[in-house]
PDB file of N, CA and C in Angstrom:
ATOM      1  N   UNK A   1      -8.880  13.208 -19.849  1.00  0.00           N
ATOM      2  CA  UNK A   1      -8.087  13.689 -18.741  1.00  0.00           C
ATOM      3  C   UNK A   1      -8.214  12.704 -17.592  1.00  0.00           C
ATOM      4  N   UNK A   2      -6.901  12.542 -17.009  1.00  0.00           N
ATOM      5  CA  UNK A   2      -6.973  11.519 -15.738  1.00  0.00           C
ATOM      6  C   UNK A   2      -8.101  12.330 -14.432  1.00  0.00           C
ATOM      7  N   UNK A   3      -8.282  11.015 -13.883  1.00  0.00           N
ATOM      8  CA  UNK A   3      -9.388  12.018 -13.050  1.00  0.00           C
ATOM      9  C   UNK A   3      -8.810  12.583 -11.642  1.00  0.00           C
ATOM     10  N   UNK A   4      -7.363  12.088 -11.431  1.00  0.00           N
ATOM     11  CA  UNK A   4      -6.687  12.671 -10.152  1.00  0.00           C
ATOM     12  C   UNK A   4      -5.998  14.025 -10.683  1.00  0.00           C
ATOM     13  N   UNK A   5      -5.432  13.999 -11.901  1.00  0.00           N
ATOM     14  CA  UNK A   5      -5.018  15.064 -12.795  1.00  0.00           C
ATOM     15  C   UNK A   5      -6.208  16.103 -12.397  1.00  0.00           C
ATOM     16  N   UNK A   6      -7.496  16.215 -13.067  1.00  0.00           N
ATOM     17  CA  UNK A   6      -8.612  16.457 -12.844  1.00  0.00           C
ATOM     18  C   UNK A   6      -9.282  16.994 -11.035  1.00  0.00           C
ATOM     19  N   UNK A   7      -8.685  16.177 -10.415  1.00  0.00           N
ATOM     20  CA  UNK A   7      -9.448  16.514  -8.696  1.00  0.00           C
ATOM     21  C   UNK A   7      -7.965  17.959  -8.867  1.00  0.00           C
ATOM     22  N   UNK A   8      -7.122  17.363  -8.700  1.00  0.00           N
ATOM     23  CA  UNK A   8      -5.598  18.021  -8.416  1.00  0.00           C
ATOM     24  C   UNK A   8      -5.613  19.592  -8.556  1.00  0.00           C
ATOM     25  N   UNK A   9      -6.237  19.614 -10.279  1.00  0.00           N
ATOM     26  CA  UNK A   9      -6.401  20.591 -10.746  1.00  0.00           C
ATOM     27  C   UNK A   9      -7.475  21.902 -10.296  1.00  0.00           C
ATOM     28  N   UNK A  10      -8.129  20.999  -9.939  1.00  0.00           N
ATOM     29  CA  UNK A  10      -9.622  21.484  -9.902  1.00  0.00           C
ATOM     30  C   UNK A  10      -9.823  22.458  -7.851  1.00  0.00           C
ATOM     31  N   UNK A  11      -8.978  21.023  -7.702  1.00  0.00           N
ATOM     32  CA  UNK A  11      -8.501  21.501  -6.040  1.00  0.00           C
ATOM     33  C   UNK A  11      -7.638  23.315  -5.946  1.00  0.00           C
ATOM     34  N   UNK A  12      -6.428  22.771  -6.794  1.00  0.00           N
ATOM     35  CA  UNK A  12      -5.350  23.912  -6.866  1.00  0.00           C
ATOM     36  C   UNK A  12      -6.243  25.270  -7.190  1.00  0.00           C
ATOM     37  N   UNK A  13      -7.348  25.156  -7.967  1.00  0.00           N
ATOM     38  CA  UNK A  13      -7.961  26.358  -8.838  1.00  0.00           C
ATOM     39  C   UNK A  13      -8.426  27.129  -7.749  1.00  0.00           C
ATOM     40  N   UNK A  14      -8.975  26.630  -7.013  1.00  0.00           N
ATOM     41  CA  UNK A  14     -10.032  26.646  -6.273  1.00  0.00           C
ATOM     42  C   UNK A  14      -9.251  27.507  -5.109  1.00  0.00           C
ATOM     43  N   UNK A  15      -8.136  26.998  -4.391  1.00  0.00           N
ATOM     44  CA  UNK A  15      -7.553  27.517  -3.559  1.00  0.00           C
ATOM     45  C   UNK A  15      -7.277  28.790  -3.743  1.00  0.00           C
ATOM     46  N   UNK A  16      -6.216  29.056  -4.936  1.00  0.00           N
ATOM     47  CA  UNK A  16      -6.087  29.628  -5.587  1.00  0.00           C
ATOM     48  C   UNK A  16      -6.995  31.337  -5.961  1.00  0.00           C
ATOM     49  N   UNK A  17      -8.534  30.977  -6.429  1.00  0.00           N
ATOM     50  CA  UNK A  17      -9.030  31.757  -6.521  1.00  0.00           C
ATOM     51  C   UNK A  17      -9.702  32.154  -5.195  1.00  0.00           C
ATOM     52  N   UNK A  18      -9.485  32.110  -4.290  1.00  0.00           N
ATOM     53  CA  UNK A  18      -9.953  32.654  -2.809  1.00  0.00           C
ATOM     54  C   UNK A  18      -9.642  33.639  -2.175  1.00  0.00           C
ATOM     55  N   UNK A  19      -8.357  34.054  -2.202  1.00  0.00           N
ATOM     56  CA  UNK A  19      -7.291  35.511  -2.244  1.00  0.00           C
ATOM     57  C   UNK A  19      -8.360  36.389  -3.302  1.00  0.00           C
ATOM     58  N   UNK A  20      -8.620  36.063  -4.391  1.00  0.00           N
ATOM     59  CA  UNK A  20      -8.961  36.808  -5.324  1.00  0.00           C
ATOM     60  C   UNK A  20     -10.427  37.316  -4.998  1.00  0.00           C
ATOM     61  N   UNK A  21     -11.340  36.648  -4.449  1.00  0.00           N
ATOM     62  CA  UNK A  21     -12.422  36.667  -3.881  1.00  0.00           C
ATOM     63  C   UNK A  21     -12.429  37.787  -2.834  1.00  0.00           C
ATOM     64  N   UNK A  22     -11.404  37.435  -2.160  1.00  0.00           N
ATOM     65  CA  UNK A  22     -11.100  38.432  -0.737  1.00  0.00           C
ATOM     66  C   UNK A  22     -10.814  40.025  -1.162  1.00  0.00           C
ATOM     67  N   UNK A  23      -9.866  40.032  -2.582  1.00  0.00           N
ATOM     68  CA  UNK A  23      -9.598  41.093  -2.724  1.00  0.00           C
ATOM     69  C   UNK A  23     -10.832  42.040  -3.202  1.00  0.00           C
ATOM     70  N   UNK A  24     -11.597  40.975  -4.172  1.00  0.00           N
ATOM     71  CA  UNK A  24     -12.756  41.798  -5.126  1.00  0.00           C
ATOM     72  C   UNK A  24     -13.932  42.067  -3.928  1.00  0.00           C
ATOM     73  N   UNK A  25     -13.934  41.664  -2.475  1.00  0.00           N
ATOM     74  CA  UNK A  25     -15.005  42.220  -1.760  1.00  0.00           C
ATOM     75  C   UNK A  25     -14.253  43.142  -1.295  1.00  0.00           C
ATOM     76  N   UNK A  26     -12.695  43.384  -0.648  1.00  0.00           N
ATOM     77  CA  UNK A  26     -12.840  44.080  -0.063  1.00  0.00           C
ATOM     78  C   UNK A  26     -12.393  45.701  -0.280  1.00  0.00           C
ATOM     79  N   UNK A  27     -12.165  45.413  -2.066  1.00  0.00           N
ATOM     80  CA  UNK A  27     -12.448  46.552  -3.370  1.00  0.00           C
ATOM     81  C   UNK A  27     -13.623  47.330  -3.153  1.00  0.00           C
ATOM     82  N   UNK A  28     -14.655  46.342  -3.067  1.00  0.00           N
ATOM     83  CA  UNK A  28     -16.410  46.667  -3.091  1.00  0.00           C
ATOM     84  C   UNK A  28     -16.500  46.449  -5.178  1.00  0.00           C
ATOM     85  N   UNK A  29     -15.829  45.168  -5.078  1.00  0.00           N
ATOM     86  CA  UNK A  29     -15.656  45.026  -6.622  1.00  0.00           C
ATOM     87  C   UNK A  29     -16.640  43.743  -6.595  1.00  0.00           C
ATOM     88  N   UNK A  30     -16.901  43.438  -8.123  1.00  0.00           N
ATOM     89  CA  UNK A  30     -17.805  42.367  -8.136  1.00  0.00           C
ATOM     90  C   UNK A  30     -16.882  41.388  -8.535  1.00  0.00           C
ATOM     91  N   UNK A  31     -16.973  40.062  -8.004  1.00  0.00           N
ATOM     92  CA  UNK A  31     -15.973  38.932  -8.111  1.00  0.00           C
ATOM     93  C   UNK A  31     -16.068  37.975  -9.191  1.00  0.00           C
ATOM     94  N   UNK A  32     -15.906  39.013 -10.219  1.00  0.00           N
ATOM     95  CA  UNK A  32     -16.584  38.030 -11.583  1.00  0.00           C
ATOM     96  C   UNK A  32     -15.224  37.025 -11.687  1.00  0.00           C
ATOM     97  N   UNK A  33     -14.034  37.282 -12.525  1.00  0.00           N
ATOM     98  CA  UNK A  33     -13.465  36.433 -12.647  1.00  0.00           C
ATOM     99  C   UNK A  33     -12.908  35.287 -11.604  1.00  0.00           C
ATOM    100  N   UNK A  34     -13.528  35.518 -10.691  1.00  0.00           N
ATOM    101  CA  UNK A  34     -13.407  34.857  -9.041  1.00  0.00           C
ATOM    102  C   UNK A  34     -14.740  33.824  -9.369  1.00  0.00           C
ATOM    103  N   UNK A  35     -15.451  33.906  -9.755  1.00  0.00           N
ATOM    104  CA  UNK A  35     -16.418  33.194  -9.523  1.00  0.00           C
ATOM    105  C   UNK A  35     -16.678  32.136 -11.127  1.00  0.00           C
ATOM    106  N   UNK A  36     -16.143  32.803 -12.237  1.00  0.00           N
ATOM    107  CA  UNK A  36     -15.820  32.037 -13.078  1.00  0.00           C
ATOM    108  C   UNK A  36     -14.831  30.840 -12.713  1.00  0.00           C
ATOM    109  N   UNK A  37     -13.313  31.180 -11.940  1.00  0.00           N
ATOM    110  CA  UNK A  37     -12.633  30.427 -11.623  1.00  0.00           C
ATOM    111  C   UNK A  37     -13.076  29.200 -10.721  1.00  0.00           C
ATOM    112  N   UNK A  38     -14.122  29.735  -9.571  1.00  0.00           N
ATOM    113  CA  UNK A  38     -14.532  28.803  -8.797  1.00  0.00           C
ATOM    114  C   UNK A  38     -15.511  27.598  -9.667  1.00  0.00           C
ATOM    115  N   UNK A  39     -16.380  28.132 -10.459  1.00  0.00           N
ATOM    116  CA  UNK A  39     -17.217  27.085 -11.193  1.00  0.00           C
ATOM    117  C   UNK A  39     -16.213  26.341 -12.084  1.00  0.00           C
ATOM    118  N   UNK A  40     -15.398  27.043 -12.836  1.00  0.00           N
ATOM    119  CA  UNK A  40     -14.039  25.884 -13.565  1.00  0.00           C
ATOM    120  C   UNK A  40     -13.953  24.847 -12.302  1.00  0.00           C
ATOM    121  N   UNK A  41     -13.509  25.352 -10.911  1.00  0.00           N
ATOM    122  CA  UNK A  41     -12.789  24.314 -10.662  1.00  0.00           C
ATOM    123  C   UNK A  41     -13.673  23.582 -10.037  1.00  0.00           C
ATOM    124  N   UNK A  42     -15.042  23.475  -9.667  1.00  0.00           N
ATOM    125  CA  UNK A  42     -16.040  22.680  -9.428  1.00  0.00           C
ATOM    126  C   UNK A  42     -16.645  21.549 -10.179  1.00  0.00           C
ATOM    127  N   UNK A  43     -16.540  22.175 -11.695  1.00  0.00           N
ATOM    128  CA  UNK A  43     -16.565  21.742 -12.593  1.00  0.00           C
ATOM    129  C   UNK A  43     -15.771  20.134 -12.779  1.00  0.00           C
ATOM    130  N   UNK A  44     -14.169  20.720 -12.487  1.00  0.00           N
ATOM    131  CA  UNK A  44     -12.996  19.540 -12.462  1.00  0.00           C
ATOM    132  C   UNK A  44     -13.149  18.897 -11.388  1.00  0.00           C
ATOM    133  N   UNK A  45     -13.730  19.470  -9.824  1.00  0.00           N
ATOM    134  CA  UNK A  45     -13.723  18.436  -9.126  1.00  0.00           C
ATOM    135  C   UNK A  45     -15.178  17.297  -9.847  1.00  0.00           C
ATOM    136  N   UNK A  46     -16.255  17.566 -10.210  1.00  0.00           N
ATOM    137  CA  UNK A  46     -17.370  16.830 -10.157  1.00  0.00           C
ATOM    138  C   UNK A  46     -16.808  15.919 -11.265  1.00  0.00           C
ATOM    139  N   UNK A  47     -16.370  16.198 -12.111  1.00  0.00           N
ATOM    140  CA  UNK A  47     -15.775  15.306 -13.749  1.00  0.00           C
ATOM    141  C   UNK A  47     -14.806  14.034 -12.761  1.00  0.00           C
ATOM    142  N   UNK A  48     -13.930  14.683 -11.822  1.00  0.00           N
ATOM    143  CA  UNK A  48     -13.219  14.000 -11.261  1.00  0.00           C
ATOM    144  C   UNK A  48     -13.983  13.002 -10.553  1.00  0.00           C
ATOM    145  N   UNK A  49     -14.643  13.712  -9.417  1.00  0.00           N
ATOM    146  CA  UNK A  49     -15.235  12.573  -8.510  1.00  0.00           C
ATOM    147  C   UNK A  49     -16.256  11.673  -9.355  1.00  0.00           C
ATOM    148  N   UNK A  50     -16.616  11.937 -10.226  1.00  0.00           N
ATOM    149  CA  UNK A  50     -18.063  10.959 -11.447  1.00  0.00           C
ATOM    150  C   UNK A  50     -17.088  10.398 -12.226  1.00  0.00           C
ATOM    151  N   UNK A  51     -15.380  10.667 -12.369  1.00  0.00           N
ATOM    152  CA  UNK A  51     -15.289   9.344 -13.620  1.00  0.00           C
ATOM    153  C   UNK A  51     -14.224   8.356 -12.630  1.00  0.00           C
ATOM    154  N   UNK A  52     -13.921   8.659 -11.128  1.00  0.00           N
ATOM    155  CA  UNK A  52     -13.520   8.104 -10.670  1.00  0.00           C
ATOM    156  C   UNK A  52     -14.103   6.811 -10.604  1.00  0.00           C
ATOM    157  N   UNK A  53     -13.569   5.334 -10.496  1.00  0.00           N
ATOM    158  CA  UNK A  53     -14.088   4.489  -9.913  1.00  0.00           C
ATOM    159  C   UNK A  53     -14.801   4.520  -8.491  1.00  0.00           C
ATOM    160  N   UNK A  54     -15.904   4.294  -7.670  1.00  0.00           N
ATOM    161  CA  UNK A  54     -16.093   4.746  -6.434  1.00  0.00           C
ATOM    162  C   UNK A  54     -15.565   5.797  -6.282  1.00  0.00           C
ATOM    163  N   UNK A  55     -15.711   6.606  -6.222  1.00  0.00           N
ATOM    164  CA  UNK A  55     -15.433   7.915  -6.347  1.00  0.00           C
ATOM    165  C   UNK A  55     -14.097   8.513  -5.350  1.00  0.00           C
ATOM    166  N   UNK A  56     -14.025   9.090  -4.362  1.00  0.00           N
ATOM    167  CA  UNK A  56     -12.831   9.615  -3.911  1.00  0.00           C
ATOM    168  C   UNK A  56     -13.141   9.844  -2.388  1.00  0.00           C
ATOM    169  N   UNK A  57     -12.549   9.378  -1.404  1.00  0.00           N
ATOM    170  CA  UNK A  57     -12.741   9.450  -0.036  1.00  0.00           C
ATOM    171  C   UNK A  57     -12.037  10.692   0.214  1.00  0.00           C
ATOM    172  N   UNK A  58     -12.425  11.288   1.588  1.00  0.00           N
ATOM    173  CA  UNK A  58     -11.238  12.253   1.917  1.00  0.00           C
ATOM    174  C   UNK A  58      -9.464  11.834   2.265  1.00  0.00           C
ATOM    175  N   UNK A  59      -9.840  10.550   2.248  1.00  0.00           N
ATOM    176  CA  UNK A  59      -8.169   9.909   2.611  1.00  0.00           C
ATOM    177  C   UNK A  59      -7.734  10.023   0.988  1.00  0.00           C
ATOM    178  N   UNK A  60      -8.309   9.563  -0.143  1.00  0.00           N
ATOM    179  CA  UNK A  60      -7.652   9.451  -1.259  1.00  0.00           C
ATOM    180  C   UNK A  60      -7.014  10.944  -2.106  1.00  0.00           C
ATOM    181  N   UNK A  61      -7.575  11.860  -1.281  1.00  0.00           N
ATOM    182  CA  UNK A  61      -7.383  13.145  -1.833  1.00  0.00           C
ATOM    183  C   UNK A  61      -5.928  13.474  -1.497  1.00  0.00           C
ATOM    184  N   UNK A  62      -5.023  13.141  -0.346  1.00  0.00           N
ATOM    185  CA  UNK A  62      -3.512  13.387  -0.697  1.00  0.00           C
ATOM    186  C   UNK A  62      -2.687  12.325  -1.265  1.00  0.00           C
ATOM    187  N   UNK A  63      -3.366  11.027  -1.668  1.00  0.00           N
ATOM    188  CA  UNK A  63      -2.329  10.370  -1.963  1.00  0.00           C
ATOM    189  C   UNK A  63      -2.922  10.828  -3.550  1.00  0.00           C
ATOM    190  N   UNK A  64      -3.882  10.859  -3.821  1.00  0.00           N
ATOM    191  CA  UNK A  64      -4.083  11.391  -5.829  1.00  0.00           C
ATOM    192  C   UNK A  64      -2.950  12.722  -5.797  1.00  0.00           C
ATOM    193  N   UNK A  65      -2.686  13.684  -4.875  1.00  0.00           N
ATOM    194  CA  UNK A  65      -2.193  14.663  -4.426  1.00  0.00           C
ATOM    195  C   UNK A  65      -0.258  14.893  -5.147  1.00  0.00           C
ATOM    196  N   UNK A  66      -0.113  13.386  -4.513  1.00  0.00           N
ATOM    197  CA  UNK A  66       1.085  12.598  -4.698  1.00  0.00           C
ATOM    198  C   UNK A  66       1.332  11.804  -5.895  1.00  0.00           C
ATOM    199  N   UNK A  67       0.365  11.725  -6.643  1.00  0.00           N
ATOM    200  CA  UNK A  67       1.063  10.842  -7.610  1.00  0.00           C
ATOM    201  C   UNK A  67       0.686  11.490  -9.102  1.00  0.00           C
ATOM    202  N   UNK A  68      -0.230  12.278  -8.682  1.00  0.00           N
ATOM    203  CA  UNK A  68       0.296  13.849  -9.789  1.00  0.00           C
ATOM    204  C   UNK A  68       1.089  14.395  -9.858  1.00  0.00           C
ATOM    205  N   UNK A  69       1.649  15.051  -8.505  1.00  0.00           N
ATOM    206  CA  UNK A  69       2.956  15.625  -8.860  1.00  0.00           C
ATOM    207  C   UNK A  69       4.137  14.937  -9.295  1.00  0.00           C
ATOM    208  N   UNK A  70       4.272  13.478  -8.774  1.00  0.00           N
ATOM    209  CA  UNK A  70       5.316  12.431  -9.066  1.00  0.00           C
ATOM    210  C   UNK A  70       5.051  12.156 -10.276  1.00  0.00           C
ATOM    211  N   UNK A  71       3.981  12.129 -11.039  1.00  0.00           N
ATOM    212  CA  UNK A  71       3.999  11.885 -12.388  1.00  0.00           C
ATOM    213  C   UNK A  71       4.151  13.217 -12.953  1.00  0.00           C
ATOM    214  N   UNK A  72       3.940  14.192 -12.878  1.00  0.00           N
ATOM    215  CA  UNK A  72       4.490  15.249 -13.821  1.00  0.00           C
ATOM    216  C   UNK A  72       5.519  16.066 -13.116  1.00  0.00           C
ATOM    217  N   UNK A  73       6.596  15.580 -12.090  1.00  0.00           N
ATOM    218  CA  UNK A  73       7.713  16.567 -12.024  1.00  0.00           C
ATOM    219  C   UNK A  73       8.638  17.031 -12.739  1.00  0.00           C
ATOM    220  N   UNK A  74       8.794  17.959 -13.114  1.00  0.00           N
ATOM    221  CA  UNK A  74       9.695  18.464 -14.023  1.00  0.00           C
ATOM    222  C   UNK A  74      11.070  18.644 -13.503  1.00  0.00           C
ATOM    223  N   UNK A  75      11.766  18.000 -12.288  1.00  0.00           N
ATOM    224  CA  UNK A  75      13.103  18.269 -12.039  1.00  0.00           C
ATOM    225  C   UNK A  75      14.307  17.051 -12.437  1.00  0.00           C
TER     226      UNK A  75
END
């Protein structure tokens, strides 16, 4: 797997599962599949930032941002 593919992914998950987090506390639910999701996407960021070359600045994080989606747009 590419490793911006990989940050991209790993980023999106992450966001993603935070709503879900919010909902399962304020259920008084336990945030299991919330917290599975978060380690997936921790997971993809660390794979990402370790097979990157020099790894990934905070500036490189919207242009990898950009050339994921430009490489897989589907329109």
């Amino acid at each position: 797997m590419d490793s911006d593919l990989a940050l991209v992914l790993g980023l999106a998950l992450a966001a993603l599962s935070i709503p879900s987090i919010i909902s399962a506390f304020s259920d008084s639910r336990a945030p299991r599949a919330s917290v599975l999701t978060i380690l997936i996407a921790g997971g993809l960021i660390v794979y990402a930032i370790r097979s990157h070359p020099g790894g990934y600045a905070l500036d490189d994080i919207p242009d990898a941002v950009v050339h994921v989606i430009a490489r897989y747009k589907f329109w």
